[in-house]
Protein backbone atom coordinates (compact mmCIF):
# COMPACT_ATOMS: atom_id res chain seq x y z
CA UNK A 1 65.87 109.59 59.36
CA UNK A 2 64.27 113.09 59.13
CA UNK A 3 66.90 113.97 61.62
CA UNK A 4 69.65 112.55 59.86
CA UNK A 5 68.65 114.45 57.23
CA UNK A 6 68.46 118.27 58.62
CA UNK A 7 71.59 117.60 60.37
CA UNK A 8 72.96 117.27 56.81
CA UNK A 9 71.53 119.71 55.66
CA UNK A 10 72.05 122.42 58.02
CA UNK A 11 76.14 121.31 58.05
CA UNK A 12 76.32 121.66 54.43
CA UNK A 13 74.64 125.15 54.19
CA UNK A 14 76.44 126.36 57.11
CA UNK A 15 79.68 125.22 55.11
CA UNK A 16 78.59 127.29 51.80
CA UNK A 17 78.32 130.27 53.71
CA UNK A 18 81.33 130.17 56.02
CA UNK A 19 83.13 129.29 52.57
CA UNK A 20 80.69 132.57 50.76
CA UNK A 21 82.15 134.77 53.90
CA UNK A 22 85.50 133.41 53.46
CA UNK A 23 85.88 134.46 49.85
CA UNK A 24 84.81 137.94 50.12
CA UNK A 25 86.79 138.62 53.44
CA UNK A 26 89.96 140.75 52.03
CA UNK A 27 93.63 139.22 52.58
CA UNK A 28 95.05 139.58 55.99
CA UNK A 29 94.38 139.24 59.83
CA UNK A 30 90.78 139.80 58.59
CA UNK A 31 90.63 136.76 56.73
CA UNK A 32 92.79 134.12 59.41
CA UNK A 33 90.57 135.23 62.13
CA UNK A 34 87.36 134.66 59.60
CA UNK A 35 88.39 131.27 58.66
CA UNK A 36 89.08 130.67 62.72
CA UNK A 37 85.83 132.01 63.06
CA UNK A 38 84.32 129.97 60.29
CA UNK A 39 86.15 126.85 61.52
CA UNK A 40 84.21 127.27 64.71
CA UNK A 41 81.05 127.69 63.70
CA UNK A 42 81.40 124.45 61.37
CA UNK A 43 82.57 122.34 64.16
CA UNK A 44 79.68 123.76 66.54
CA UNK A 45 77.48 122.72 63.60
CA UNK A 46 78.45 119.40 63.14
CA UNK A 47 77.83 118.90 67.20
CA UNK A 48 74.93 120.18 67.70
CA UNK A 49 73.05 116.66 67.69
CA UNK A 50 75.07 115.56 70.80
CA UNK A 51 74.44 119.32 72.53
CA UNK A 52 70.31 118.88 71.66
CA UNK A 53 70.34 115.22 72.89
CA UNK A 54 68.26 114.79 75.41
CA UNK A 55 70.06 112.14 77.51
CA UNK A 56 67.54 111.87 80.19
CA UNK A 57 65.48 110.12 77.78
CA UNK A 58 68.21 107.96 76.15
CA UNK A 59 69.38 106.44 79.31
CA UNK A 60 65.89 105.46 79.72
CA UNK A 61 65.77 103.78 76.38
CA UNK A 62 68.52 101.99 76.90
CA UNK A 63 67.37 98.96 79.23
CA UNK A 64 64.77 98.40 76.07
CA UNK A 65 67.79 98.53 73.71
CA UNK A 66 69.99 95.69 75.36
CA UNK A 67 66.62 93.76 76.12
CA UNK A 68 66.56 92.48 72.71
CA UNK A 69 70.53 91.67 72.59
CA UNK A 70 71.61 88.05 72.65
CA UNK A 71 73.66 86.66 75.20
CA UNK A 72 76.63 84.42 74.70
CA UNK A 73 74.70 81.34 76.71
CA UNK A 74 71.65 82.13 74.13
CA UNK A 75 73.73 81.71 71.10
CA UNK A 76 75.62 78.81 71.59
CA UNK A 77 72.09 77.27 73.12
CA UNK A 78 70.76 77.99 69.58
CA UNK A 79 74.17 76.22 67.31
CA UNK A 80 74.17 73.23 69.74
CA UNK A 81 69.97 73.21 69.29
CA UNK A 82 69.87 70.67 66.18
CA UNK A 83 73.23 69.08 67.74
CA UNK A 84 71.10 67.87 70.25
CA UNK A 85 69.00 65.74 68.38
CA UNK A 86 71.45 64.31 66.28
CA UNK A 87 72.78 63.05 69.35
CA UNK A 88 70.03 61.62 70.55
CA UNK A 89 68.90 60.16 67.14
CA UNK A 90 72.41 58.32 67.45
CA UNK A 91 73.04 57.45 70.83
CA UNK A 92 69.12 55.63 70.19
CA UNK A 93 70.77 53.67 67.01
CA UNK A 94 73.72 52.66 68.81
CA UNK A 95 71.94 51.01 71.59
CA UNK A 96 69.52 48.97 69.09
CA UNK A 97 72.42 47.97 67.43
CA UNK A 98 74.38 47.14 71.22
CA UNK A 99 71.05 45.18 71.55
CA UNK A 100 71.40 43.48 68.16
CA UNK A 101 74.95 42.38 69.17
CA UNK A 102 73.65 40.73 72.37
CA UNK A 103 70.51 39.16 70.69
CA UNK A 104 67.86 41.66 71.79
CA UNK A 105 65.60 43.40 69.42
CA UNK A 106 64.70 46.77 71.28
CA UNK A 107 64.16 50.18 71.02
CA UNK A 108 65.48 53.10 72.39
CA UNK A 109 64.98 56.46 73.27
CA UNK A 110 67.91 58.96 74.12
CA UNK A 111 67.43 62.27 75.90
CA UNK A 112 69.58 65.03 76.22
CA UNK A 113 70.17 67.74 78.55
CA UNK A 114 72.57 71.06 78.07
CA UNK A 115 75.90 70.89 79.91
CA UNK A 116 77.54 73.09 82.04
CA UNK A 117 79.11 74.60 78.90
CA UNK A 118 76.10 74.60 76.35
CA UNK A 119 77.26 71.54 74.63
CA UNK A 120 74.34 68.14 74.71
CA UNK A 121 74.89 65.74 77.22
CA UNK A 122 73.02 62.47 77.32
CA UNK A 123 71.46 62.04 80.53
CA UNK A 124 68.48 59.13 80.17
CA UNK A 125 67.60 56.38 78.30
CA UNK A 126 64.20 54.34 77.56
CA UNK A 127 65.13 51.18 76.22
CA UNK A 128 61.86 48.97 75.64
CA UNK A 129 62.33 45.09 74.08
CA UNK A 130 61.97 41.36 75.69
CA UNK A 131 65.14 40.64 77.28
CA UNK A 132 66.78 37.83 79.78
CA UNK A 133 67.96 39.14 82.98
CA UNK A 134 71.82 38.65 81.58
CA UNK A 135 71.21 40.65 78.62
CA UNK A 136 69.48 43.28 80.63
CA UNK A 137 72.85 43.59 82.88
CA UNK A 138 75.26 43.74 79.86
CA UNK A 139 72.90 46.69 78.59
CA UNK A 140 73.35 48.08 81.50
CA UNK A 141 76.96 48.14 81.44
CA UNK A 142 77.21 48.86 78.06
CA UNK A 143 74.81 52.26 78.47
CA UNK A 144 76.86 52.58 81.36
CA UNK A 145 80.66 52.41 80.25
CA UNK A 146 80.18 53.46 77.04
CA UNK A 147 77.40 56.19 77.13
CA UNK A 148 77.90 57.57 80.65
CA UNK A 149 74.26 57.62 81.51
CA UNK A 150 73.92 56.85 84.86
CA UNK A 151 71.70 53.37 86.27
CA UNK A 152 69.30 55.91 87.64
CA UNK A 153 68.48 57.34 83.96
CA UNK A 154 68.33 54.17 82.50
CA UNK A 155 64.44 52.82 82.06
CA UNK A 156 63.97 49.57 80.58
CA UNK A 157 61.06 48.15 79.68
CA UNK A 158 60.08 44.25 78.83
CA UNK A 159 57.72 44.88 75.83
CA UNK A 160 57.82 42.62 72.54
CA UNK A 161 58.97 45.32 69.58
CA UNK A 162 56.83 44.76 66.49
């Protein structure tokens, strides 16, 4: 800020005097070439932070700089973060209720992974109530079909639910 600040400075004196020099220069080739000259001087003033910039040292910074940017992948991981759990908060109801429809009172348990682009995908399921054989295979088919998570992510377990 200090920095900021001198450069500031230092332009806006170096302007009062170019503009002192200016008006006591007489009329004439005198004065164009004074206000060239001033011109020049101002312009060289307002670079001189890039000429004193020591670039060695910025280019060294500058892995530390972009270390703390965000990527793309980060981002969206971040907006499709509580997406994931309303999916799997779901996915868990509508299997109790698929359960209710075939007479089975059960409980599940959905769990999500990230896709290839970002967005939850559900990949397992632990469904735990007493079931027959038959309704266990229509669950099956119904996680199946209508959930797309495959027989090898589906865990059931033949528990009583309180």
């Amino acid at each position: 800020m200090t920095l900021l600040r001198t450069w500031i400075v230092s332009v806006i004196a170096c302007a009062m005097v170019i503009a002192a020099a200016e008006a006591l220069m007489p009329d004439g080739a005198v004065k164009r070439v004074g206000k060239l000259t001033g011109g020049l001087i101002l312009v060289l003033g307002l670079l001189q932070p890039l000429v004193k910039l020591d670039y060695d040292d910025w280019l060294d910074d500058l892995p530390a700089q972009t270390a703390g940017a965000v990527t793309q992948e980060e981002l969206e991981g971040a907006a499709y973060a509580p997406m994931k759990s309303i999916i799997e908060r779901e996915l868990s109801a509508y299997i109790v209720d698929k359960g209710a429809q075939l007479g089975v009172t059960c409980t599940a348990q959905v769990v999500c992974e990230t896709g290839e682009d970002g967005v939850p995908i559900p990949t397992r399921t632990t469904i735990t109530g007493a079931m027959t054989p038959a309704q266990k295979e229509a669950m099956i088919r119904c996680v199946t079909q209508e959930l797309a998570i495959p027989r090898s992510g589906q865990i059931y377990r033949n528990e009583e639910v309180p």
